[in-house]
C-alpha atoms as a PDB file:
ATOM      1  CA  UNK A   1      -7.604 -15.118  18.389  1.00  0.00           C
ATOM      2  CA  UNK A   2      -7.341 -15.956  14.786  1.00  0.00           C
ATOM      3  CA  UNK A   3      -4.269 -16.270  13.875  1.00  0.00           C
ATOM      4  CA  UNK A   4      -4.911 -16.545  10.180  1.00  0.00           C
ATOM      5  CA  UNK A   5      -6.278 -13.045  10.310  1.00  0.00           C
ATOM      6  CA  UNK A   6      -3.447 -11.846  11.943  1.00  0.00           C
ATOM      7  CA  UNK A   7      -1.252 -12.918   9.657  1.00  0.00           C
ATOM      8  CA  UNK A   8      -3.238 -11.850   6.507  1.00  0.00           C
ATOM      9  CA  UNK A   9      -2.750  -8.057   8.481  1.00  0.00           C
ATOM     10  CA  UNK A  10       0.944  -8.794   9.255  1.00  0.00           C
ATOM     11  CA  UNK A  11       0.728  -9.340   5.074  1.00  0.00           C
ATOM     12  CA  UNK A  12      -0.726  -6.648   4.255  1.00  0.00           C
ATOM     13  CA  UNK A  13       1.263  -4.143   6.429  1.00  0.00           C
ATOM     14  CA  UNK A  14       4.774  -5.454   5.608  1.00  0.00           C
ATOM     15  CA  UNK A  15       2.926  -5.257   1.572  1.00  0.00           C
ATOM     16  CA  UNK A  16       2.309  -1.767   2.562  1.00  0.00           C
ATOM     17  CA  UNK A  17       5.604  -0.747   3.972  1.00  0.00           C
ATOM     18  CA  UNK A  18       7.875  -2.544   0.819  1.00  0.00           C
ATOM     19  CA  UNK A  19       5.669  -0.787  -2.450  1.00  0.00           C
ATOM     20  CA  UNK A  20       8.291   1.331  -4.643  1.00  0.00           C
ATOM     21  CA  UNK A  21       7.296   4.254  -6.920  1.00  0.00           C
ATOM     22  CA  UNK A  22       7.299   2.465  -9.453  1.00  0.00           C
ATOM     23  CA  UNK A  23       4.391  -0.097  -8.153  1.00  0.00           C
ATOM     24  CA  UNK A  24       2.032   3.809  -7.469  1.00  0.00           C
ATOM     25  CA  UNK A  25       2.946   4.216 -10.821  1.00  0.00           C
ATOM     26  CA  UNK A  26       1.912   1.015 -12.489  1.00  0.00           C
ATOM     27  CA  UNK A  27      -1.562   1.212 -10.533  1.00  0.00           C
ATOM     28  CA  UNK A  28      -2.460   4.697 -11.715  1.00  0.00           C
ATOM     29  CA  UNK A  29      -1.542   6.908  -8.945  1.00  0.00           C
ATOM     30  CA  UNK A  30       1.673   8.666 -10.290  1.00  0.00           C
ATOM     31  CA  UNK A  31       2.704  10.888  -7.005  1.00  0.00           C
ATOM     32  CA  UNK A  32       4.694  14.174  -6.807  1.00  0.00           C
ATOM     33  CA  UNK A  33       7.493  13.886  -5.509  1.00  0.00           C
ATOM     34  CA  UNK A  34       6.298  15.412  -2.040  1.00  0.00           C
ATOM     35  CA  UNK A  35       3.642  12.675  -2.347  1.00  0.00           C
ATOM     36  CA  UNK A  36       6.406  10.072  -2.552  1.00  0.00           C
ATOM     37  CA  UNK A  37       8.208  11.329   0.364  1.00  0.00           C
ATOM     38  CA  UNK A  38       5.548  11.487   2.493  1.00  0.00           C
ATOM     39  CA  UNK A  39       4.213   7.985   1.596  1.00  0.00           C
ATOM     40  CA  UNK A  40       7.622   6.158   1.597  1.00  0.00           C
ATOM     41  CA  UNK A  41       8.626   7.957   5.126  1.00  0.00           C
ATOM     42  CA  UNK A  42       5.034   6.985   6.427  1.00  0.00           C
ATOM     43  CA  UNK A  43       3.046   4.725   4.164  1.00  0.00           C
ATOM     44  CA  UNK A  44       0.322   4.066   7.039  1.00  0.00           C
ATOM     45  CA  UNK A  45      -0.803   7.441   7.844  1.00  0.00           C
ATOM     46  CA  UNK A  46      -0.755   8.373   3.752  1.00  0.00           C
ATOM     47  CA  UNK A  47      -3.038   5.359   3.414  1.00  0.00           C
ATOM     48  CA  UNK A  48      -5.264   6.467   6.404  1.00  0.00           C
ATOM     49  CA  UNK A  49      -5.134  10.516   4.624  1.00  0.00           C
ATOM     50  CA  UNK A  50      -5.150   9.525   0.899  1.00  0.00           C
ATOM     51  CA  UNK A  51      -8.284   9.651  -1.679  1.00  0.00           C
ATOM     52  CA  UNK A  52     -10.602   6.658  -1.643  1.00  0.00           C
ATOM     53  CA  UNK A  53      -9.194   6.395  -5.296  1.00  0.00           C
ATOM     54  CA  UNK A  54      -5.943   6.653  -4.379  1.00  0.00           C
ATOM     55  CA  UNK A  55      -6.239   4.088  -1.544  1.00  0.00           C
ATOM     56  CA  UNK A  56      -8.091   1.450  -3.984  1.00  0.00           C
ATOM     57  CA  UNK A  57      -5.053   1.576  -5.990  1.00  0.00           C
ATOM     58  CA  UNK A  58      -2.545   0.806  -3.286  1.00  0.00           C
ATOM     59  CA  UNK A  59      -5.059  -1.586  -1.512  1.00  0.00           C
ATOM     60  CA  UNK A  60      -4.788  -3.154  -5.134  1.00  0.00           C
ATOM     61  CA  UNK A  61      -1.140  -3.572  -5.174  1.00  0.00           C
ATOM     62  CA  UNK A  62      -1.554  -5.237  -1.925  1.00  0.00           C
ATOM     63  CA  UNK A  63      -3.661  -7.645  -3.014  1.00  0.00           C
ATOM     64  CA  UNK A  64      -1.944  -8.381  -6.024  1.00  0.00           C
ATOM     65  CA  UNK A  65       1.193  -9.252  -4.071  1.00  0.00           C
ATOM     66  CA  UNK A  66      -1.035 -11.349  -1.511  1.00  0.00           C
ATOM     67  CA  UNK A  67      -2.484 -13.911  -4.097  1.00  0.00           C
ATOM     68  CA  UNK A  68       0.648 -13.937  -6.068  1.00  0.00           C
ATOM     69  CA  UNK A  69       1.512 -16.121  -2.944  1.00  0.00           C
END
């Protein structure tokens, strides 16, 4: 097992679960409020279900966060 790739997932998941409106906002997807709900309650499966658009922008607020490490 590598255990360097598991802990770039571990990253990116617990990256995932912590973004804030505000970070959707910054990176061009500005949600409804339904849209907020449903991501903040469940921000894996509204990854997994959102636009390829909408997913580059989160995936870019991940990796933002990853090299500001």
């Amino acid at each position: 097992m590598n255990t360097r790739s598991v802990g770039l997932l571990r990253n990116a998941l617990a990256i995932l679960r912590s973004i804030d409106r505000d970070d959707l906002d910054q990176a061009g997807f500005v949600p409804t409020d339904a849209q907020w709900i449903a991501f903040r309650d469940d921000p894996y499966s509204f990854y997994l279900r959102a636009t390829a658009d909408r997913q580059a922008a989160i995936f870019n607020i991940i990796k933002a966060r990853m090299h500001s490490r």
